[in-house]
N, C-alpha and C. Protein backbone atom coordinates (compact mmCIF):
# COMPACT_ATOMS: atom_id res chain seq x y z
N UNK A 1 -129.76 91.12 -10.96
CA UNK A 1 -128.52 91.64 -11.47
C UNK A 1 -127.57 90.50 -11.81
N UNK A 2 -126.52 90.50 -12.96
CA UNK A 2 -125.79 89.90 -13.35
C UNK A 2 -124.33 89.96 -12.66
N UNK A 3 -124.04 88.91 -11.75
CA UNK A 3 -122.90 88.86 -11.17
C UNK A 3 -121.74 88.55 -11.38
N UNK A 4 -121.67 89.39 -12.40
CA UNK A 4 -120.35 88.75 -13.11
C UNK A 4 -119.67 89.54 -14.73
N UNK A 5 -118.34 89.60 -14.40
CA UNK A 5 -117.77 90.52 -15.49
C UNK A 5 -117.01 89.89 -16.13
N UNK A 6 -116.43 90.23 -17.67
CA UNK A 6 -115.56 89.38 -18.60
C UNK A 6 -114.72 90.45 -18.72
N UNK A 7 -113.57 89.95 -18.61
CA UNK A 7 -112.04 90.52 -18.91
C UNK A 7 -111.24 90.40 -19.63
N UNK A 8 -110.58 90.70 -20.93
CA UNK A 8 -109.61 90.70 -21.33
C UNK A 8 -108.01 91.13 -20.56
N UNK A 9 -107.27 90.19 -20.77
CA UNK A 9 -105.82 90.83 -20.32
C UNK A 9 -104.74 90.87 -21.63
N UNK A 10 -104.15 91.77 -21.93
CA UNK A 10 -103.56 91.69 -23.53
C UNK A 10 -102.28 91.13 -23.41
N UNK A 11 -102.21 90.20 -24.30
CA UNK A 11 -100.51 89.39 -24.59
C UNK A 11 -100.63 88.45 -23.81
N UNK A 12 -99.31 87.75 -24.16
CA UNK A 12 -99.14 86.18 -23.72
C UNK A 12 -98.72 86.15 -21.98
N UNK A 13 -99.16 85.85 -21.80
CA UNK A 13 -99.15 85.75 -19.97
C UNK A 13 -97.49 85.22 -19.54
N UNK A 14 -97.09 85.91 -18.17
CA UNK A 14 -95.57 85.08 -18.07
C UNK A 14 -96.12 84.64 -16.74
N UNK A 15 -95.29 83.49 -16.26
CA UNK A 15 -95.67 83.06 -14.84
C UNK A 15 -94.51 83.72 -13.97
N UNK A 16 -95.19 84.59 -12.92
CA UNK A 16 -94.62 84.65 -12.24
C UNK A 16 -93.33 83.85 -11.18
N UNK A 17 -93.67 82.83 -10.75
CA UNK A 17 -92.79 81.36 -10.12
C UNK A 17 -91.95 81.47 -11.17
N UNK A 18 -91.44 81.46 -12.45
CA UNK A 18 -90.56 80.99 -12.92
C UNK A 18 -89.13 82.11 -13.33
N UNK A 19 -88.43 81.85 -13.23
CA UNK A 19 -86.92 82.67 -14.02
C UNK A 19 -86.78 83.79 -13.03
N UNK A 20 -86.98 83.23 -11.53
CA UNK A 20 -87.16 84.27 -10.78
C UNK A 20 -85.59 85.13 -10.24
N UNK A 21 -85.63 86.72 -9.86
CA UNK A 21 -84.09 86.82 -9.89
C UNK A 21 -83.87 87.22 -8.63
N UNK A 22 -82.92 87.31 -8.15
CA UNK A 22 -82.31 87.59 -6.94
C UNK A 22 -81.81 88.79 -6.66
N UNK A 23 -81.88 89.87 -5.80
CA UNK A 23 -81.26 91.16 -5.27
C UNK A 23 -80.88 91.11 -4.09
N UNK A 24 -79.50 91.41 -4.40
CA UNK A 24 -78.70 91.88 -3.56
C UNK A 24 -78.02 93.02 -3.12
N UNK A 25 -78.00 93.15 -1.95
CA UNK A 25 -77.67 94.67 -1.68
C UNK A 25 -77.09 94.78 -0.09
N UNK A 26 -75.65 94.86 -0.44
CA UNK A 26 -75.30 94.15 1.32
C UNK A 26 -74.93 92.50 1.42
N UNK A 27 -76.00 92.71 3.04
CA UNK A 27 -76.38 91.47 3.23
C UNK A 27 -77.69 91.06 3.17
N UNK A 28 -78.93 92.16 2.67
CA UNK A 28 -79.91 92.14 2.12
C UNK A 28 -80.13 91.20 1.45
N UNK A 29 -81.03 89.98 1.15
CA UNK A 29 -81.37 89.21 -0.63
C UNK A 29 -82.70 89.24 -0.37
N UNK A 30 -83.41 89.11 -1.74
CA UNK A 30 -84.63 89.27 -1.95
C UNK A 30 -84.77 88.57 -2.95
N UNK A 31 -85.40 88.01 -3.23
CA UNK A 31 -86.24 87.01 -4.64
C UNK A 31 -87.56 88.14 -5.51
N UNK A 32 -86.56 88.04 -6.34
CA UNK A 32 -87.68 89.29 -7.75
C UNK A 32 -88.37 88.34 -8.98
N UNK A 33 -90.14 88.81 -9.05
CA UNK A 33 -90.19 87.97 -10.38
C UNK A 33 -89.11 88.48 -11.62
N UNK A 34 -89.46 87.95 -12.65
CA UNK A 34 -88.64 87.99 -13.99
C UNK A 34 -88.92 88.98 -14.61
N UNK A 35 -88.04 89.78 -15.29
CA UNK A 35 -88.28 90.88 -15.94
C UNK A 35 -89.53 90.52 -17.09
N UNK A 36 -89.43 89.72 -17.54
CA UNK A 36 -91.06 88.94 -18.56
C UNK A 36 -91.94 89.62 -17.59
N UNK A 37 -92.33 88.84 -16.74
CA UNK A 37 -93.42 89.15 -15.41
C UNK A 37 -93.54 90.43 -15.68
N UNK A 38 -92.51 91.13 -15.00
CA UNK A 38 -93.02 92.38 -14.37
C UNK A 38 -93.23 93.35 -16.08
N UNK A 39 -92.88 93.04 -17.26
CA UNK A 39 -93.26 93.78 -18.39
C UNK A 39 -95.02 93.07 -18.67
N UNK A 40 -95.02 92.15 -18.35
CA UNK A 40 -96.44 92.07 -18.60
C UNK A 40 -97.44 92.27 -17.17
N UNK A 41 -97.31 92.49 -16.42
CA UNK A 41 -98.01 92.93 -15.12
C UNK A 41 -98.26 94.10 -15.80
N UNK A 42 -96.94 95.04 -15.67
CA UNK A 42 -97.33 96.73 -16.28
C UNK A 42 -98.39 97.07 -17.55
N UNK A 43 -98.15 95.98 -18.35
CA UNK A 43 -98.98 96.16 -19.38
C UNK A 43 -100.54 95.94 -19.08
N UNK A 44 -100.72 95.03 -18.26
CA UNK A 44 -101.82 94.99 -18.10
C UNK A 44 -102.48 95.80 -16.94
N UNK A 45 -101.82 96.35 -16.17
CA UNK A 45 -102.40 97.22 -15.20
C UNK A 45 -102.52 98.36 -16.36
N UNK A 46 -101.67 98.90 -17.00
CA UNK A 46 -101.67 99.93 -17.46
C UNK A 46 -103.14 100.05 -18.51
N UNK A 47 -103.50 98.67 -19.26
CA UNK A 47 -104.57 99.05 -20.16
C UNK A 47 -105.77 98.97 -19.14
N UNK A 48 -105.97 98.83 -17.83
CA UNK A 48 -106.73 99.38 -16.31
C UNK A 48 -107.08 100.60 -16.58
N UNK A 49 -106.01 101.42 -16.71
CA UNK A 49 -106.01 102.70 -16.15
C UNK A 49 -107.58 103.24 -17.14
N UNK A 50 -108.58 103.99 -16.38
CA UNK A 50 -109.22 104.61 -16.70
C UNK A 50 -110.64 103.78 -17.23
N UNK A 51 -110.33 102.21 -16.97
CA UNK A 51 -111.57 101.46 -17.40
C UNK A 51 -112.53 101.81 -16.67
N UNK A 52 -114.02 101.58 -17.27
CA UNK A 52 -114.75 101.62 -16.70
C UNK A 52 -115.08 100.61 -15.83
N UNK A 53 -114.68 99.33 -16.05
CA UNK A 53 -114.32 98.28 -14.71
C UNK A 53 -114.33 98.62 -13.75
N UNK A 54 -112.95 99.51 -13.73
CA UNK A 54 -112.06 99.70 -12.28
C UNK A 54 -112.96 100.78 -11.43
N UNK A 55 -113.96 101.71 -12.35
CA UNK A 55 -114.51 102.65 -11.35
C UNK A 55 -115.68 102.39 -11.11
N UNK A 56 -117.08 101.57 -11.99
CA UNK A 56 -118.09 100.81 -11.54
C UNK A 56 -118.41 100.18 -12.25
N UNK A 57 -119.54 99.53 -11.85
CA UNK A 57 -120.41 98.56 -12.64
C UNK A 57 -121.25 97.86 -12.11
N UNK A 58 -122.10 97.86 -12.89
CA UNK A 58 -123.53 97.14 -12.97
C UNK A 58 -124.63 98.17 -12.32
N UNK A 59 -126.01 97.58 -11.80
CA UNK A 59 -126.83 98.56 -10.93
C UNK A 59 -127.09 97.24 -9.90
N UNK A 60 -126.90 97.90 -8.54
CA UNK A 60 -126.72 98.64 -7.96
C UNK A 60 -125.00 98.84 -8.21
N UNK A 61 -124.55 100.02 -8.34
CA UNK A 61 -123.10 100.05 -8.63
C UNK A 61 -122.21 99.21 -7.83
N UNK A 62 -121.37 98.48 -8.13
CA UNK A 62 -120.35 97.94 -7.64
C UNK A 62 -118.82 98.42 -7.75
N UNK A 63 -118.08 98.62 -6.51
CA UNK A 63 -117.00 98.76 -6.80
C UNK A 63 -116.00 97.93 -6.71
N UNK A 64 -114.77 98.75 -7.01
CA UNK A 64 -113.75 97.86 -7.43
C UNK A 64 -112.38 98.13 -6.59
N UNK A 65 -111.51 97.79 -5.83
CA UNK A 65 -111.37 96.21 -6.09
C UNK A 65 -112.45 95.62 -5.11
N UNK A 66 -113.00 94.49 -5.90
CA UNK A 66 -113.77 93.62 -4.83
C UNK A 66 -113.57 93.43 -3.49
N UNK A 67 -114.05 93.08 -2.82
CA UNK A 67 -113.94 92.64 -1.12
C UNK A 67 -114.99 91.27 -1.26
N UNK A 68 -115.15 90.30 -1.72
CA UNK A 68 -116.53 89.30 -1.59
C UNK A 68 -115.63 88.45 -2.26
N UNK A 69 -116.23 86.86 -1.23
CA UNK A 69 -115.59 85.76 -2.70
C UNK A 69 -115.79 85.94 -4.06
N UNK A 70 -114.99 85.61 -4.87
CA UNK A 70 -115.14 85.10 -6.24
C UNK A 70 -114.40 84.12 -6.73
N UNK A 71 -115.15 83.67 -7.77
CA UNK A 71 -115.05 82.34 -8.62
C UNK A 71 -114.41 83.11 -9.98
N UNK A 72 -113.52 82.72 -10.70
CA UNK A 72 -112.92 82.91 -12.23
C UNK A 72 -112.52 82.03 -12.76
N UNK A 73 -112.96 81.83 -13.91
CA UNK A 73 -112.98 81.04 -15.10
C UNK A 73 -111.80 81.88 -16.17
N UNK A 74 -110.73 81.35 -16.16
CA UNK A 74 -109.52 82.17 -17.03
C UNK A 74 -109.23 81.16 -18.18
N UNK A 75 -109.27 81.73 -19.25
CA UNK A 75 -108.99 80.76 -20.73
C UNK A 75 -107.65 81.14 -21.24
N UNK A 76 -106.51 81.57 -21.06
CA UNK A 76 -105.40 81.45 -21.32
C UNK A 76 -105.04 81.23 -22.58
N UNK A 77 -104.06 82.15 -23.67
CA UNK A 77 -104.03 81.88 -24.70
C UNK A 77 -102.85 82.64 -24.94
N UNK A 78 -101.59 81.63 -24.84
CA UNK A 78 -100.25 82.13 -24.74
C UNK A 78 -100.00 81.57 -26.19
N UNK A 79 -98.88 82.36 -26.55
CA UNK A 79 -98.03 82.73 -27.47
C UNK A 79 -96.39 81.59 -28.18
N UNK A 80 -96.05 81.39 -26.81
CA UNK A 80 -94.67 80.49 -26.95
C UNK A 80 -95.08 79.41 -26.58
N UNK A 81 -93.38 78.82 -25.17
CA UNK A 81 -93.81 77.41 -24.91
C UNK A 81 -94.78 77.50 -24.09
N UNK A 82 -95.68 76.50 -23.50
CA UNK A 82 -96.55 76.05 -22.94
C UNK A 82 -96.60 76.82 -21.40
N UNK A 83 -96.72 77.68 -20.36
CA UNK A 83 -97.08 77.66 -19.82
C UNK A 83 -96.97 76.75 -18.35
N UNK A 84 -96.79 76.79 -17.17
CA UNK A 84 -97.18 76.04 -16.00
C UNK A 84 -98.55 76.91 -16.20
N UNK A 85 -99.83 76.13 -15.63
CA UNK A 85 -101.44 76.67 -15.60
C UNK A 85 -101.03 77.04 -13.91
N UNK A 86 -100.77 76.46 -12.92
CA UNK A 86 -100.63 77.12 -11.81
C UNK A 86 -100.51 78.02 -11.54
N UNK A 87 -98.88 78.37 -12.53
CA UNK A 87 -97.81 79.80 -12.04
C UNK A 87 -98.81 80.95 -12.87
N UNK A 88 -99.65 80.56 -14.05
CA UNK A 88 -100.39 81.54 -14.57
C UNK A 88 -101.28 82.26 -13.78
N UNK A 89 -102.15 81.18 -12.81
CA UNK A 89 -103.42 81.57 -11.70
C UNK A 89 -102.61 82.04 -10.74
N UNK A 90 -101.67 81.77 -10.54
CA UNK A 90 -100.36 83.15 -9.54
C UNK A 90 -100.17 84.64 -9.76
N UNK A 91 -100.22 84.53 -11.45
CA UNK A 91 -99.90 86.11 -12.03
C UNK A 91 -100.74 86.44 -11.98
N UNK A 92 -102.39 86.06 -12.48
CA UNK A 92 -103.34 86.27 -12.84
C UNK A 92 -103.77 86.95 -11.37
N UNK A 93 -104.04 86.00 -10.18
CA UNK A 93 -104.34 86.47 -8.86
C UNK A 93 -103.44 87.82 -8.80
N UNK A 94 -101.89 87.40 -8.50
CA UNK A 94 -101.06 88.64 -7.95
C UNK A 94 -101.24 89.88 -8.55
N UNK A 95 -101.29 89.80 -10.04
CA UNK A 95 -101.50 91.29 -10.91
C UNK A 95 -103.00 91.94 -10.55
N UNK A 96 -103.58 91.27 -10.58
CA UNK A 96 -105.05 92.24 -10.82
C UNK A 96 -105.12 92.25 -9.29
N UNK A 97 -104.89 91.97 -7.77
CA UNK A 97 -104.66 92.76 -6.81
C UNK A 97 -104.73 93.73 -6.52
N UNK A 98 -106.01 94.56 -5.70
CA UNK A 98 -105.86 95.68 -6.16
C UNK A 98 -106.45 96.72 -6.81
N UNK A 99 -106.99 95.97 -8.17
CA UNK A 99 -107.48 96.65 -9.47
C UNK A 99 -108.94 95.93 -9.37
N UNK A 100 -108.75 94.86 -9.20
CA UNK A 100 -110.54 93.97 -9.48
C UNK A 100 -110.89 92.86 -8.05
N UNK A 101 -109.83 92.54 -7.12
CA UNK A 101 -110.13 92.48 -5.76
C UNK A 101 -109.13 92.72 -5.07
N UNK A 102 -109.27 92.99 -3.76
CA UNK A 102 -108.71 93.54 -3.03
C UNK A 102 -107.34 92.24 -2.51
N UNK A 103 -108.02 91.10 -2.42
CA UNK A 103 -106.80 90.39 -2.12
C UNK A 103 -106.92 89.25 -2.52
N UNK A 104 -106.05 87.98 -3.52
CA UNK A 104 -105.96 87.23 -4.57
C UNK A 104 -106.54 85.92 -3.19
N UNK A 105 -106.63 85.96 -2.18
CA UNK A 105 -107.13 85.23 -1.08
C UNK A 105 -108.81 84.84 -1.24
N UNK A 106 -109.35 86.01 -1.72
CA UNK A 106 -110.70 86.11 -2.08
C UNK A 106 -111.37 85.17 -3.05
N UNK A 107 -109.86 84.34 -4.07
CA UNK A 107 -110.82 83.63 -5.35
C UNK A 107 -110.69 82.59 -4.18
N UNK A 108 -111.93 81.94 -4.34
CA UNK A 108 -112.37 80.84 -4.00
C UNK A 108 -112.05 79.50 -5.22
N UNK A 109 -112.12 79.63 -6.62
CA UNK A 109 -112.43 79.03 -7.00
C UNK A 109 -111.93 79.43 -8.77
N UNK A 110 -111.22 78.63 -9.37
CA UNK A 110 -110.32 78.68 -10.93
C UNK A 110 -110.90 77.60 -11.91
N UNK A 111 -112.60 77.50 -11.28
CA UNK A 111 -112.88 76.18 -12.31
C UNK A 111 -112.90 76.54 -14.07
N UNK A 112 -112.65 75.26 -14.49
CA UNK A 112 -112.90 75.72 -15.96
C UNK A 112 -111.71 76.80 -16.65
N UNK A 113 -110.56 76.47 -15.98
CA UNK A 113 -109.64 77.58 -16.44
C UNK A 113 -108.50 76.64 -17.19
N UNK A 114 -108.19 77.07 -18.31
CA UNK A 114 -107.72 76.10 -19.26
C UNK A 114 -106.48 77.20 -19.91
N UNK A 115 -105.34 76.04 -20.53
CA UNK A 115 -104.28 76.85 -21.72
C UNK A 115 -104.68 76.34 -23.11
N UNK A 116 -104.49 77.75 -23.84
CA UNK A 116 -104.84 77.43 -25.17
C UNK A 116 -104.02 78.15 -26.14
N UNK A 117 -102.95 77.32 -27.24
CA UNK A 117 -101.84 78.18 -27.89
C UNK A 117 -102.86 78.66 -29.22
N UNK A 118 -101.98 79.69 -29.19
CA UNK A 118 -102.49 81.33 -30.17
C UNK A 118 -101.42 81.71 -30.55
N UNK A 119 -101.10 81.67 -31.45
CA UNK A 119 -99.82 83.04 -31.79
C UNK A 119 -100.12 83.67 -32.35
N UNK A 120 -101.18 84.06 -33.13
CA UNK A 120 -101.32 85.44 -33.55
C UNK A 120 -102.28 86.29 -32.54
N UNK A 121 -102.72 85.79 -31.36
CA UNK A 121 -103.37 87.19 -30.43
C UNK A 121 -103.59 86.37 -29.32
N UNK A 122 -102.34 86.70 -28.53
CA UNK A 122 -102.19 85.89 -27.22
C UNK A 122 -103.08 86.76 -26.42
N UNK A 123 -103.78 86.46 -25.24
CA UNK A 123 -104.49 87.41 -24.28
C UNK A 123 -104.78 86.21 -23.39
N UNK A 124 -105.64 87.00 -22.19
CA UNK A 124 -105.90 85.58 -21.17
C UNK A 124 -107.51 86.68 -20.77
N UNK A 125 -108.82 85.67 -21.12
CA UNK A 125 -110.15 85.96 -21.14
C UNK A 125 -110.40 85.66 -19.62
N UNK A 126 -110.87 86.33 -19.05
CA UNK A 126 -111.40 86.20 -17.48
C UNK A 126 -113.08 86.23 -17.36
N UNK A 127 -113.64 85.10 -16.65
CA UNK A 127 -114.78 85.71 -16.49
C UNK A 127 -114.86 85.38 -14.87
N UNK A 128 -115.46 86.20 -14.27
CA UNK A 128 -115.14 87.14 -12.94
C UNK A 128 -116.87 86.61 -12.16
N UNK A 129 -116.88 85.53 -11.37
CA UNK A 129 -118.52 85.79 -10.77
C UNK A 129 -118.40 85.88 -9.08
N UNK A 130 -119.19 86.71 -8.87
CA UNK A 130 -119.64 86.97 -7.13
C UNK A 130 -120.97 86.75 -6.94
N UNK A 131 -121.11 86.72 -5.71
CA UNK A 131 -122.83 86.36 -5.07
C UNK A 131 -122.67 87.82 -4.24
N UNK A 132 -124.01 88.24 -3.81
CA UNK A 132 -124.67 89.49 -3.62
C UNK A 132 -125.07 89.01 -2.12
């Protein structure tokens, strides 16, 4: 069996770490990502909904979100300025949480993960491998 899945995520990626905002309420404060962030998190959970990803794959079926190390290879292909590659493997981990493993603790490993400018079809390509 082939251990390993390719992902599209649609649009230009925002990093979470950056333009981060503050809530207050009281004497409550809290640190919020950026409204960028959280419009592209939604977007991409949302084109989730109903994949066949998220409910199995392969034979013997696998589900989702993972529980097993994995390794991802993310090719990044933003839109504007440049990107931090870190704060990207932040969003990238924090968003799909959840949806394709259970906890962003699990990647072992971001080799081969690169930024590459696009402006006419920003997305960020994932390829996803586990051992059995």
């Amino acid at each position: 069996m082939k251990n390993e899945i390719k992902l599209t995520l649609p649009g230009s990626i925002r990093s979470k770490k950056n333009s981060k905002r503050i809530f207050a309420r009281g004497n409550f404060k809290t640190v919020l990502p950026s409204k960028a962030y959280e419009i592209w998190e939604k977007s991409v959970r949302d084109s989730m909904i109903g994949s066949p990803l998220i409910q199995e794959y392969g034979t013997p079926r696998i589900k989702f979100p993972l529980i097993i190390p994995i390794a991802i290879n993310a090719q990044i292909y933003f839109s504007g300025q440049q990107p931090d590659l870190s704060g990207c493997l932040e969003s990238i981990g924090d968003c799909l949480e959840g949806y394709v493993w259970e906890n962003d603790k699990q990647i072992v490993s971001w080799d081969g993960s690169r930024l590459h400018h696009d402006l006419k079809n920003p997305r960020t390509e994932l390829l996803i491998r586990w051992e059995l």
